[in-house]
N, C-alpha and C. Protein backbone atom coordinates (compact mmCIF):
# COMPACT_ATOMS: atom_id res chain seq x y z
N UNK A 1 0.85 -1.17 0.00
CA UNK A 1 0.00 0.00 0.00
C UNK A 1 0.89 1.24 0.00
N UNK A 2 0.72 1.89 -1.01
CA UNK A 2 1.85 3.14 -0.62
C UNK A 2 1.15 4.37 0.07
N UNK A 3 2.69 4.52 0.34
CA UNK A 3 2.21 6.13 1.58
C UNK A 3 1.99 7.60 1.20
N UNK A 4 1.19 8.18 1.56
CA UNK A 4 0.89 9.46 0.79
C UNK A 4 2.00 10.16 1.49
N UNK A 5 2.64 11.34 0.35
CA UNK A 5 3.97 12.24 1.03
C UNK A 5 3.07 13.37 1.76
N UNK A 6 1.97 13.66 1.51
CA UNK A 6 1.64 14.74 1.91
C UNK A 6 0.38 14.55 3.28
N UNK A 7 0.23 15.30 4.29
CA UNK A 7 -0.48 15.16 5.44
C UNK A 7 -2.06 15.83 5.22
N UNK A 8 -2.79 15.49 5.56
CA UNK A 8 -4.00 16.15 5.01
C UNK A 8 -4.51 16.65 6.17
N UNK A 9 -4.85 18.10 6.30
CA UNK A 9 -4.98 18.73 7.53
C UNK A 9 -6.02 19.67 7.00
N UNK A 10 -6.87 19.95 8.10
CA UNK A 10 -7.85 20.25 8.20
C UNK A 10 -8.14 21.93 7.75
N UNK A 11 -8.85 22.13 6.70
CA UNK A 11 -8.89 23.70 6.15
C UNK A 11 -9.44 24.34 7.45
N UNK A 12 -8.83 25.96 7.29
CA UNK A 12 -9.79 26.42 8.35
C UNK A 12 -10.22 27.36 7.84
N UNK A 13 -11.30 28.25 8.58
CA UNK A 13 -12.36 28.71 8.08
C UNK A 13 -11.78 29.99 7.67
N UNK A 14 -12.34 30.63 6.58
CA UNK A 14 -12.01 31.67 5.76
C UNK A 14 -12.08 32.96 6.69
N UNK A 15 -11.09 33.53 6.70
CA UNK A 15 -11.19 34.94 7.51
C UNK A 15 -11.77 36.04 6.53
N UNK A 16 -12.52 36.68 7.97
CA UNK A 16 -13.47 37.75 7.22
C UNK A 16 -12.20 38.89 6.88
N UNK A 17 -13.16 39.55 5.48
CA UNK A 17 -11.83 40.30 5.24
C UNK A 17 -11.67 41.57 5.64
N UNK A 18 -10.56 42.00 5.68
CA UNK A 18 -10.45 43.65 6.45
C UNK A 18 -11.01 44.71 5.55
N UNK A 19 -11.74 45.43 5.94
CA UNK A 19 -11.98 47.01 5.08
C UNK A 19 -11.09 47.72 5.06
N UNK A 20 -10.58 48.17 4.03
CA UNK A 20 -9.37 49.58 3.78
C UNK A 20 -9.64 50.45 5.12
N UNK A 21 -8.15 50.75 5.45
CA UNK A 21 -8.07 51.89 6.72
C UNK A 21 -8.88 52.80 5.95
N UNK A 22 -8.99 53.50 6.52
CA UNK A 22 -9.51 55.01 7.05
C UNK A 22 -9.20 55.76 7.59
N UNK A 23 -8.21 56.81 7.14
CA UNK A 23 -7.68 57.76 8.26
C UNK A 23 -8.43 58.83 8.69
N UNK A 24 -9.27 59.16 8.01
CA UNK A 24 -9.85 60.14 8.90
C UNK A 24 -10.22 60.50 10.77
N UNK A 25 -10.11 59.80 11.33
CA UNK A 25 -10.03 59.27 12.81
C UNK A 25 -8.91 60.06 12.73
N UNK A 26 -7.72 59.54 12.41
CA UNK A 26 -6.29 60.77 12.72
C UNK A 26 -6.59 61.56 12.42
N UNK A 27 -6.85 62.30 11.11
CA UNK A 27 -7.42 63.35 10.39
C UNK A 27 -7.67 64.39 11.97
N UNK A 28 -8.95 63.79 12.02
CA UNK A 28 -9.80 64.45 12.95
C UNK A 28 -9.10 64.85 14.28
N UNK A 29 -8.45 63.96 14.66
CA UNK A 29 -7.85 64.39 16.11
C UNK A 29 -6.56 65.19 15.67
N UNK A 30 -5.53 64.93 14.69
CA UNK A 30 -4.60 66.32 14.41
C UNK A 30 -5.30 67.38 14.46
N UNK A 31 -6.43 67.74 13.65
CA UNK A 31 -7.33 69.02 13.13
C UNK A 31 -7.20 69.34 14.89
N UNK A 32 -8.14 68.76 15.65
CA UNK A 32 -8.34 69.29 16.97
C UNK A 32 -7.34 69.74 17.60
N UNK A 33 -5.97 68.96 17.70
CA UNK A 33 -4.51 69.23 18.37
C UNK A 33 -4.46 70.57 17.93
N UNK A 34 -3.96 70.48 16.51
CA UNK A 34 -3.75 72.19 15.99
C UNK A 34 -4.14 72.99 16.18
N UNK A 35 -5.81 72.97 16.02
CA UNK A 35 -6.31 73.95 16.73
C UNK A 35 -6.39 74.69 17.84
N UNK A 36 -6.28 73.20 18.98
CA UNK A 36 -5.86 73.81 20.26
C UNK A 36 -4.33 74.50 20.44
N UNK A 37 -3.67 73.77 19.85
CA UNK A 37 -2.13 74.35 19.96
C UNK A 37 -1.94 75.76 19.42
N UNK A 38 -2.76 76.35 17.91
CA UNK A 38 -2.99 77.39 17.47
C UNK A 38 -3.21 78.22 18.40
N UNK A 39 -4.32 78.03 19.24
CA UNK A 39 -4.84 78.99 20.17
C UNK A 39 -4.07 79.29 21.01
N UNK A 40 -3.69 78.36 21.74
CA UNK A 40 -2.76 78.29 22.91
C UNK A 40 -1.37 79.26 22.29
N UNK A 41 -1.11 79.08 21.28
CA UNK A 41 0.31 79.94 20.82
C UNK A 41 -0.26 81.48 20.27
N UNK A 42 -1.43 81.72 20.14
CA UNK A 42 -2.22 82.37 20.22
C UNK A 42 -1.81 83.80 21.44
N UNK A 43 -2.31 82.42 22.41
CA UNK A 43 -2.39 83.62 23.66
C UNK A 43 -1.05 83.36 24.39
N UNK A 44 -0.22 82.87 24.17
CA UNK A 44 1.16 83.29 24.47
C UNK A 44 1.58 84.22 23.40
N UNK A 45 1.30 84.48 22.67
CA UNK A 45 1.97 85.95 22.28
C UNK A 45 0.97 86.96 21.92
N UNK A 46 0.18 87.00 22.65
CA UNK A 46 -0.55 87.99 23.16
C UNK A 46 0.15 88.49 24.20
N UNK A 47 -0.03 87.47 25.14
CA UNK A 47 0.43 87.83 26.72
C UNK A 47 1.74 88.19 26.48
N UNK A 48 2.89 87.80 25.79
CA UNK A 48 3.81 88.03 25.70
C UNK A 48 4.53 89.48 24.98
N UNK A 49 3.25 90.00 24.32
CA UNK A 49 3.10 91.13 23.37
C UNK A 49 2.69 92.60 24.21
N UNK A 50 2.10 91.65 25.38
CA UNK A 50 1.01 92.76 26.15
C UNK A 50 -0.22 93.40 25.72
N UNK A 51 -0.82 92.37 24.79
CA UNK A 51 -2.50 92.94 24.47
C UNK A 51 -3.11 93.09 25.33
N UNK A 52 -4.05 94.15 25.58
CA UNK A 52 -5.05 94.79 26.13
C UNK A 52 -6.44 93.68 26.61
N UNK A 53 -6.83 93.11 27.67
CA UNK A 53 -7.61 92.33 28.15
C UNK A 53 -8.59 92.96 28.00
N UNK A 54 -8.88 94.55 27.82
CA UNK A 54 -9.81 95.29 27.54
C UNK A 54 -10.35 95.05 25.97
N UNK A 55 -9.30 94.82 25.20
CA UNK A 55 -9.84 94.20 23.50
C UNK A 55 -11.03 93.56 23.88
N UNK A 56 -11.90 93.37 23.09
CA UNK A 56 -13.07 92.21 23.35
C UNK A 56 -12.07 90.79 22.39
N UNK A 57 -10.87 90.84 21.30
CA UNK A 57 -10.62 89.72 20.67
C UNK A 57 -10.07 89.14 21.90
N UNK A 58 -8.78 89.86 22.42
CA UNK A 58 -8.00 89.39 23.58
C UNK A 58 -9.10 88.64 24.64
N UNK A 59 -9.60 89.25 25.22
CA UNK A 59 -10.76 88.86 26.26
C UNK A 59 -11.49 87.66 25.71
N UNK A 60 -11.91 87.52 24.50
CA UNK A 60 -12.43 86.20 24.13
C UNK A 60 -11.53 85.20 24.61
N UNK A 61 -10.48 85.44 23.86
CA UNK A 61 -9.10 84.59 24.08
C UNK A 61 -8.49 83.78 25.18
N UNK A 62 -8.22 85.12 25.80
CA UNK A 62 -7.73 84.88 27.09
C UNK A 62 -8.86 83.99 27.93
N UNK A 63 -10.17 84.04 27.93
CA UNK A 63 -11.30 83.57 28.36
C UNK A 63 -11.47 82.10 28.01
N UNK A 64 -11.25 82.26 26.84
CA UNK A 64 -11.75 80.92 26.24
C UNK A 64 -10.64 80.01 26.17
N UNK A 65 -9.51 80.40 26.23
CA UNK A 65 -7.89 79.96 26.83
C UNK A 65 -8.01 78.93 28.09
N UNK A 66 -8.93 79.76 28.78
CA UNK A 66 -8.21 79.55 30.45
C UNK A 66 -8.86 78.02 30.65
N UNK A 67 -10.00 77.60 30.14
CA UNK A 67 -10.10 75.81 30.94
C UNK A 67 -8.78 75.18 30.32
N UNK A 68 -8.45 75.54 29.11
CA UNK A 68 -6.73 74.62 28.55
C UNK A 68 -5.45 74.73 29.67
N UNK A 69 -5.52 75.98 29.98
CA UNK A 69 -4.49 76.41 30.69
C UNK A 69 -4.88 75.87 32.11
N UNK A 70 -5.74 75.94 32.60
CA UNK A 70 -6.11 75.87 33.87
C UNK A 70 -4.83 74.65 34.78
N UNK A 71 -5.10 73.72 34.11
CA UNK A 71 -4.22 72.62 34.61
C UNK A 71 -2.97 72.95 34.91
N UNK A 72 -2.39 73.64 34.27
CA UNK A 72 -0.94 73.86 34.33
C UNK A 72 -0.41 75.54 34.71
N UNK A 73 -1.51 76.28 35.28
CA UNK A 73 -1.15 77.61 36.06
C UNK A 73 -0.58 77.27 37.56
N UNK A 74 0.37 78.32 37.88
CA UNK A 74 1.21 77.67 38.73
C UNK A 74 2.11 77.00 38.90
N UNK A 75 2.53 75.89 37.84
CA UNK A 75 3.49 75.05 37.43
C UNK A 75 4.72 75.93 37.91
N UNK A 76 4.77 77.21 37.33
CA UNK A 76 5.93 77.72 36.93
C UNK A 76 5.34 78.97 37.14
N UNK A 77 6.47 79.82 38.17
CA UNK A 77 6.00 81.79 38.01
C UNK A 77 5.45 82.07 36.66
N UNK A 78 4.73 83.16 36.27
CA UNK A 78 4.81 83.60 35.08
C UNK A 78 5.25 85.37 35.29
N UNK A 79 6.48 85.42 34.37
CA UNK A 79 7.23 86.71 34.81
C UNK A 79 6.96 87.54 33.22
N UNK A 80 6.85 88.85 34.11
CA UNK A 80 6.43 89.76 33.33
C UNK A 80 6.84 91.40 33.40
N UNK A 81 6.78 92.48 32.79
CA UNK A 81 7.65 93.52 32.83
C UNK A 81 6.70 94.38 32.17
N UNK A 82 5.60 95.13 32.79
CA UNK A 82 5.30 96.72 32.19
C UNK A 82 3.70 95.55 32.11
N UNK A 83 3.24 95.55 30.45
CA UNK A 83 2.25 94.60 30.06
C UNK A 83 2.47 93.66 29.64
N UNK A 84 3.61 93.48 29.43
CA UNK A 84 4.31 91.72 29.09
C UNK A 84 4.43 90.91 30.07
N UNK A 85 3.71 89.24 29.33
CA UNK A 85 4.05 88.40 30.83
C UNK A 85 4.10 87.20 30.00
N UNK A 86 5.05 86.34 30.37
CA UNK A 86 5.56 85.23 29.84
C UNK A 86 4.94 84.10 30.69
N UNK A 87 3.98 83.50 29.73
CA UNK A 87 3.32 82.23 30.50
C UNK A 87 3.68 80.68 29.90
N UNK A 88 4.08 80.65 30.76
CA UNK A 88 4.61 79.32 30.76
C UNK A 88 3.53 78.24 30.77
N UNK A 89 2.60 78.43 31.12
CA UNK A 89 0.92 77.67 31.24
C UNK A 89 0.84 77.27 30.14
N UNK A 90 0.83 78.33 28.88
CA UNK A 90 0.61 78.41 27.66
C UNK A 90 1.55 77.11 26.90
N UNK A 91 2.50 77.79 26.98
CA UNK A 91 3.78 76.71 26.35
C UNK A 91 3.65 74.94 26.93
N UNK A 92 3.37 75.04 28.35
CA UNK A 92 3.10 73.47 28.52
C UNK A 92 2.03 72.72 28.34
N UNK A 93 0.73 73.57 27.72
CA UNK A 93 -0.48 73.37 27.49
C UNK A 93 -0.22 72.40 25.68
N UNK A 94 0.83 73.57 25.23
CA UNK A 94 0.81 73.00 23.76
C UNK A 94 1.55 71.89 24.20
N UNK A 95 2.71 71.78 24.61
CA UNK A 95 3.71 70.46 25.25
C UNK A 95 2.43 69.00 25.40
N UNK A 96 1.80 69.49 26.25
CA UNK A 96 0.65 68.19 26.98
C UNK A 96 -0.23 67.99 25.81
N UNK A 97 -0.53 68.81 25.43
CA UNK A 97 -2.32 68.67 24.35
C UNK A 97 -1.44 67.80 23.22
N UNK A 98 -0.05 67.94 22.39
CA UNK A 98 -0.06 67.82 20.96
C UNK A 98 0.48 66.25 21.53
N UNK A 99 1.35 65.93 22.84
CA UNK A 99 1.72 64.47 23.16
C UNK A 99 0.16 63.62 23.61
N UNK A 100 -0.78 64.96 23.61
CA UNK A 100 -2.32 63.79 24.31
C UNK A 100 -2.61 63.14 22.70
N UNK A 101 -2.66 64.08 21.93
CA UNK A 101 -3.23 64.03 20.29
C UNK A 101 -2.49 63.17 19.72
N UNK A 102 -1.29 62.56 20.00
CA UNK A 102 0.16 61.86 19.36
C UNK A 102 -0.08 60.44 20.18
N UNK A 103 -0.39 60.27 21.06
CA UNK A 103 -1.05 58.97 21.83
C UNK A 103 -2.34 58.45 21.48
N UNK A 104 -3.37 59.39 20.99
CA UNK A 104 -4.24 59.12 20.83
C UNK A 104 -4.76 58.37 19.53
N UNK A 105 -3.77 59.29 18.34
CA UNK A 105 -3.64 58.68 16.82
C UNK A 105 -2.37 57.23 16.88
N UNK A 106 -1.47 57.58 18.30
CA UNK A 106 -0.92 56.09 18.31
C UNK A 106 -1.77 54.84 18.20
N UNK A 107 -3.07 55.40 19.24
CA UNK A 107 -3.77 54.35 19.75
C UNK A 107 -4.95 54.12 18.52
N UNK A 108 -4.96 54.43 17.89
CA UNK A 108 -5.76 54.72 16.65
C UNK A 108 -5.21 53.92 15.76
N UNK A 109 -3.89 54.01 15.26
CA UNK A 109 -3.28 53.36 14.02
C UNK A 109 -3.31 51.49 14.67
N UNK A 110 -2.88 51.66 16.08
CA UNK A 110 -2.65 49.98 15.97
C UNK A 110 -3.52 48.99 16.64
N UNK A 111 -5.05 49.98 17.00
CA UNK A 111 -6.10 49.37 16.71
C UNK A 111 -6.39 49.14 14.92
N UNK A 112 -6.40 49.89 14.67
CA UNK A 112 -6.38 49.26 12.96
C UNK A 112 -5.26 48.58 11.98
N UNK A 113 -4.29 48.55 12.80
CA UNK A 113 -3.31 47.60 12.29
C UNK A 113 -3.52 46.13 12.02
N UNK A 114 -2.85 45.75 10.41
CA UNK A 114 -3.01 44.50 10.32
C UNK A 114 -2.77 43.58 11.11
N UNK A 115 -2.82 42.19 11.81
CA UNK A 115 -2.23 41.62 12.66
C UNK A 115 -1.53 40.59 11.32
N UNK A 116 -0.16 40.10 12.13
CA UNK A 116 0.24 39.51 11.14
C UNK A 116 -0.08 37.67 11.75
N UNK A 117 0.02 37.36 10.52
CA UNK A 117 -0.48 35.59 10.58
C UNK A 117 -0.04 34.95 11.60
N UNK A 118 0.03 34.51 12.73
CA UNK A 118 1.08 33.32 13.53
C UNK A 118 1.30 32.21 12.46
N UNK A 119 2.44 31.95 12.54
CA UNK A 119 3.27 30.28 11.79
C UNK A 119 2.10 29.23 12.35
């Protein structure tokens, strides 16, 4: 009786197939980073310029600034001379927000990452 060379092993079931990425998900959360970071660099050189809190633009700003900043006032003096004041709030706000936005599209890409086959 001869011997078959080859082992006959059991098919397995067809994997469902992946849908093309989609980046928009990153898309979307850079757009937001920038924006916030825009602002935030925004009102550091305002403050750093010495705009008028009396402006109604500044006053939006500075206003609509402060829940970003909030976290990180105090960190660090903020030193200043006449109407200039160097906030450091500002600068670590962009620091924190663009590494939150850079974790977040991390966590984004390798949930949608291919997995590769095991042997």
């Amino acid at each position: 009786m001869p011997v078959d060379e080859y082992e006959a092993r059991p098919v397995s079931p067809a994997r469902p197939a992946l849908a093309p990425y989609d980046p928009r998900a990153e898309r979307i959360v850079w757009l937001i980073t920038a924006v916030i970071d825009v602002i935030l660099a925004m009102r550091f050189i305002f403050m750093l310029l010495g705009a008028s809190p009396q402006a109604a633009f500044t006053a939006l700003l500075y206003g609509g600034t402060l829940p970003l900043v909030a976290p990180f006032l105090g960190m660090w003096p903020a030193a200043g001379h006449g109407g200039s004041v160097f906030d450091p709030a500002s600068l670590t706000g962009i620091v924190v927000y663009t590494l939150i936005g850079w974790v977040i599209v991390a966590a984004i890409r390798i949930r949608h990452s291919r997995r590769q086959p095991s042997p």
